[in-house]
Protein backbone atom coordinates (compact mmCIF):
# COMPACT_ATOMS: atom_id res chain seq x y z
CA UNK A 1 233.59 171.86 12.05
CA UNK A 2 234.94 175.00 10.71
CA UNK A 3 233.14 178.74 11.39
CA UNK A 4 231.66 180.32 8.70
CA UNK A 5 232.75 183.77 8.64
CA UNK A 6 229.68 186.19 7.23
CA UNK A 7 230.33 188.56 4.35
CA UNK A 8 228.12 191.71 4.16
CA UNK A 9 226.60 192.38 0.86
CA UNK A 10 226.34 195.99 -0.85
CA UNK A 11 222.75 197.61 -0.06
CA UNK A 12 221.90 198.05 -3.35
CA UNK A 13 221.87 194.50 -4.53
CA UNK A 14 219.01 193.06 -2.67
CA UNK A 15 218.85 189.16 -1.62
CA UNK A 16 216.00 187.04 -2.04
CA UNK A 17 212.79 188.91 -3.00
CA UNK A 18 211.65 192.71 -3.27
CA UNK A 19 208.75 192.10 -0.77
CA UNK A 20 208.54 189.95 2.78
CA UNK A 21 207.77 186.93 3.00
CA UNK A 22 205.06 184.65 4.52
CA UNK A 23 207.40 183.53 6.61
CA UNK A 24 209.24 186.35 7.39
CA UNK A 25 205.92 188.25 8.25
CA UNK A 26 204.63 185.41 10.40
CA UNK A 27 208.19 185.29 12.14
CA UNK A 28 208.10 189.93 12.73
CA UNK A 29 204.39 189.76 13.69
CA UNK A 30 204.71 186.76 16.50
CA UNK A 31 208.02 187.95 17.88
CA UNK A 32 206.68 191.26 18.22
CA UNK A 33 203.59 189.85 19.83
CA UNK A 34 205.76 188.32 22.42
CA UNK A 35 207.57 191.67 23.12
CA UNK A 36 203.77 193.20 23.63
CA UNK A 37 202.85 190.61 25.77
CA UNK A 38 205.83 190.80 28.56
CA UNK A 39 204.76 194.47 28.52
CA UNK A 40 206.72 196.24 25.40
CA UNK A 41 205.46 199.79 24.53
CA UNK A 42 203.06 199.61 21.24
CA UNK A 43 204.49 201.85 18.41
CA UNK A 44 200.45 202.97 17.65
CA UNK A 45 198.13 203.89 19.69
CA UNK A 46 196.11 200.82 20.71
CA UNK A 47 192.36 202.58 20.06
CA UNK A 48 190.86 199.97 22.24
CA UNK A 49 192.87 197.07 20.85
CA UNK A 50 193.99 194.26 23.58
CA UNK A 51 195.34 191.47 21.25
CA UNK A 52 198.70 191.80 21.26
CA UNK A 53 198.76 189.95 17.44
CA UNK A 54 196.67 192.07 16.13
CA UNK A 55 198.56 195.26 17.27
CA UNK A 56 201.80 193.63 15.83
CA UNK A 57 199.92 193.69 12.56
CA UNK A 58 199.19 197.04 12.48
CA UNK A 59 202.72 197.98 13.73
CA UNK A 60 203.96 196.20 10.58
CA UNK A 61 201.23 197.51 8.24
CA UNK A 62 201.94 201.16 9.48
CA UNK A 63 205.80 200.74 9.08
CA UNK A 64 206.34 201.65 12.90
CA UNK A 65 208.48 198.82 13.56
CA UNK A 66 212.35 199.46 13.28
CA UNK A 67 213.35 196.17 12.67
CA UNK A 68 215.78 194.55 9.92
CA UNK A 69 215.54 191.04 8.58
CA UNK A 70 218.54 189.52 7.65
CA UNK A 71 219.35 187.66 4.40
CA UNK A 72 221.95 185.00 4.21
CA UNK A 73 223.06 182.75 0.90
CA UNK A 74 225.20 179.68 1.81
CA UNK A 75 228.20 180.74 0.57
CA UNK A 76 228.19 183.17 3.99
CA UNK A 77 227.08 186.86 2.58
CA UNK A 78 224.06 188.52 4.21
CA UNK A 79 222.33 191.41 3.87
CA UNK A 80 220.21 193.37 6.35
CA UNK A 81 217.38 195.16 4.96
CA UNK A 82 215.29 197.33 7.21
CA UNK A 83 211.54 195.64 6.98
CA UNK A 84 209.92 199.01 5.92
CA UNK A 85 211.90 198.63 2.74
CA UNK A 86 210.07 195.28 2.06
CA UNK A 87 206.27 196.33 2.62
């Protein structure tokens, strides 16, 4: 089976939609819980908080995470588009 070789796509031109999705939320917010839980530094202050899934949400809903989903069409372009550009 051949390799697909990746083409990157202009930042302007945005794949898929404007906003995240469910799945890419769900996807941010548990691998970021993971992170928390073998010990990661939060982003926020915690304020009492000990659930690591519910500090991941409020790292994503304050924008404090630098992370970049990538977008990829089957023809082998992708785009990687920072996630505080999507909330």
């Amino acid at each position: 089976m051949p390799k697909k070789t990746l083409k990157r796509v202009a930042q302007k031109s945005l794949i898929g939609p404007p906003r995240l999705t469910k799945y890419e939320r769900a996807r941010i917010i548990g691998a970021r819980a993971l992170q928390l839980s073998y010990g990661a530094p939060a982003f926020i202050p915690r304020e009492g908080l000990y659930d690591v899934t519910e500090i991941a949400k409020r790292e994503l809903e304050a924008k404090a995470l630098p992370i970049s989903i990538r977008r990829q069409l089957p023809d082998g372009t992708y785009q990687d588009i920072p996630v505080q550009d999507l909330l």
